[in-house]
Protein backbone atom coordinates (compact mmCIF):
# COMPACT_ATOMS: atom_id res chain seq x y z
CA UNK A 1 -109.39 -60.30 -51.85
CA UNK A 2 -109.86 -56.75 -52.54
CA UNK A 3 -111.28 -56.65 -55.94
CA UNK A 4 -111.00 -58.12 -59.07
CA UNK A 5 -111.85 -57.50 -63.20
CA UNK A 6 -112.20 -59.49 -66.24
CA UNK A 7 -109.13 -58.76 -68.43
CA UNK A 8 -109.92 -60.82 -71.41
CA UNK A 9 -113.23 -62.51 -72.32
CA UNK A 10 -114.38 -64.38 -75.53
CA UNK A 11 -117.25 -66.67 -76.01
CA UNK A 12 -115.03 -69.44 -74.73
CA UNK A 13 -112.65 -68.07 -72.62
CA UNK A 14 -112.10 -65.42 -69.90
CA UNK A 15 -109.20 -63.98 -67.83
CA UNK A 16 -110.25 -62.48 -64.52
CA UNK A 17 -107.35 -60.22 -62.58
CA UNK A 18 -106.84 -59.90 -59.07
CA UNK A 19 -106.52 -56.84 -56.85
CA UNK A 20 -104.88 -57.69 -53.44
CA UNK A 21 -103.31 -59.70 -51.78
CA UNK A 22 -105.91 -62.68 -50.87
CA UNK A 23 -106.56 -65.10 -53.22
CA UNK A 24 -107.31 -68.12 -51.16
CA UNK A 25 -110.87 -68.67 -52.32
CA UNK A 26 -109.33 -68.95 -55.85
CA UNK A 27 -108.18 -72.82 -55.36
CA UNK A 28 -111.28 -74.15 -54.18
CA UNK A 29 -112.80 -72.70 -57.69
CA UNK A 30 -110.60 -74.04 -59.58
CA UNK A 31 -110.79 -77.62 -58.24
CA UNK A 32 -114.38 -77.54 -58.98
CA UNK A 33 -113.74 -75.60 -62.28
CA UNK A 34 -111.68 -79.42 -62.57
CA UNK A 35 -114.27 -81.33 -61.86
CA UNK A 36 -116.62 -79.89 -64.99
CA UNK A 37 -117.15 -81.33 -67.84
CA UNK A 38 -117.25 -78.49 -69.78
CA UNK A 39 -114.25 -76.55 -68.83
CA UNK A 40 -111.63 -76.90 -71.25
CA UNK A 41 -108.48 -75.11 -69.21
CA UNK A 42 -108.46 -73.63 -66.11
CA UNK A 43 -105.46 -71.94 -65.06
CA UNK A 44 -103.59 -69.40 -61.85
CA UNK A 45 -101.44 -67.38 -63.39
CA UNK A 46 -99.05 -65.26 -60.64
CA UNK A 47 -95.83 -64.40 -62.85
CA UNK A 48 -94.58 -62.30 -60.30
CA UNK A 49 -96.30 -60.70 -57.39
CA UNK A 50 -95.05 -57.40 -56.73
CA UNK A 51 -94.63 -57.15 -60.95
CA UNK A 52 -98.08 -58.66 -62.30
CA UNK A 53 -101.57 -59.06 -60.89
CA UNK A 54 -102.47 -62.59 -60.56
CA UNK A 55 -105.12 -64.27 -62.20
CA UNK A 56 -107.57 -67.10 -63.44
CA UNK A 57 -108.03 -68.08 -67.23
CA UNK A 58 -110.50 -70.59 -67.83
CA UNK A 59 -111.79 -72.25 -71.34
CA UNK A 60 -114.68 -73.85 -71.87
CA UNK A 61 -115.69 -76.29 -74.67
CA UNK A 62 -119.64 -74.85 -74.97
CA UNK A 63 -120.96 -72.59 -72.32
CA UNK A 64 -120.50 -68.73 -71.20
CA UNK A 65 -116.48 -69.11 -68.76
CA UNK A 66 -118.30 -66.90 -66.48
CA UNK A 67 -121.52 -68.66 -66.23
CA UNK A 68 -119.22 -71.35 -65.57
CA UNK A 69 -117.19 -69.67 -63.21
CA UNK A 70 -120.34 -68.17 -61.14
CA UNK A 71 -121.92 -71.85 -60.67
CA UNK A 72 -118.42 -72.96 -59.54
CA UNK A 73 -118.36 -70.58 -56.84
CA UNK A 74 -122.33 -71.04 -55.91
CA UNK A 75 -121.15 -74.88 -55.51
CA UNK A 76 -118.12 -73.76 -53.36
CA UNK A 77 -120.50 -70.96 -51.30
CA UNK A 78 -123.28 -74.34 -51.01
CA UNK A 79 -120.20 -76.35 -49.65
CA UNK A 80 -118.85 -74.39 -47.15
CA UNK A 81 -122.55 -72.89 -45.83
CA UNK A 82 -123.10 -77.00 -44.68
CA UNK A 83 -119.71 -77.04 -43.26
CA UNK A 84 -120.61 -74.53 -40.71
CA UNK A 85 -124.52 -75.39 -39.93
C-alpha cells in the first residue's frame, strides 16, 4: 500500500482512501473491526479501480473510528508478530 488519507471523519464515523494498488492488510482489519463491539459499520468500498480510490468507512456507536481503527490494526500487528516467532 502506498499511502493513504482520511477523506471524511466525524465523531462517529471516518472514511480513509487508499493510494496504490495493495490493499491486502485491509481485510484482516476489518474482520477484527467485526469482531468489536463498538463498531457500528465497517465497510470496503472499491467502485471502480482505475475510476475511484478504494476505501474503508467505519461507524462506531461511542468511541473515536480511528482510535478504533488504530487498536484494530495493533491487534492484527500483535497477531501476526506470534505467527512468525
Amino acid at each position: 500500500m502506498d499511502s493513504f488519507y482520511i477523506a471524511e471523519k466525524t465523531d462517529k464515523s471516518v472514511k480513509i482512501m487508499f493510494k496504490g494498488t495493495d490493499t491486502t492488510l485491509v481485510n484482516p482489519i476489518m474482520d477484527e473491526l467485526d469482531r468489536d463491539s463498538d463498531v457500528k459499520i465497517v465497510r470496503y468500498i472499491n467502485t471502480h479501480p482505475e475510476l475511484n480510490e478504494p476505501a474503508l468507512y467505519v461507524e462506531t456507536i461511542e468511541n473515536d473510528p480511528v482510535e478504533v481503527i488504530a487498536a484494530a490494526a495493533d491487534r492484527v500487528s500483535e497477531y501476526f508478530s506470534k505467527i512468525n516467532q
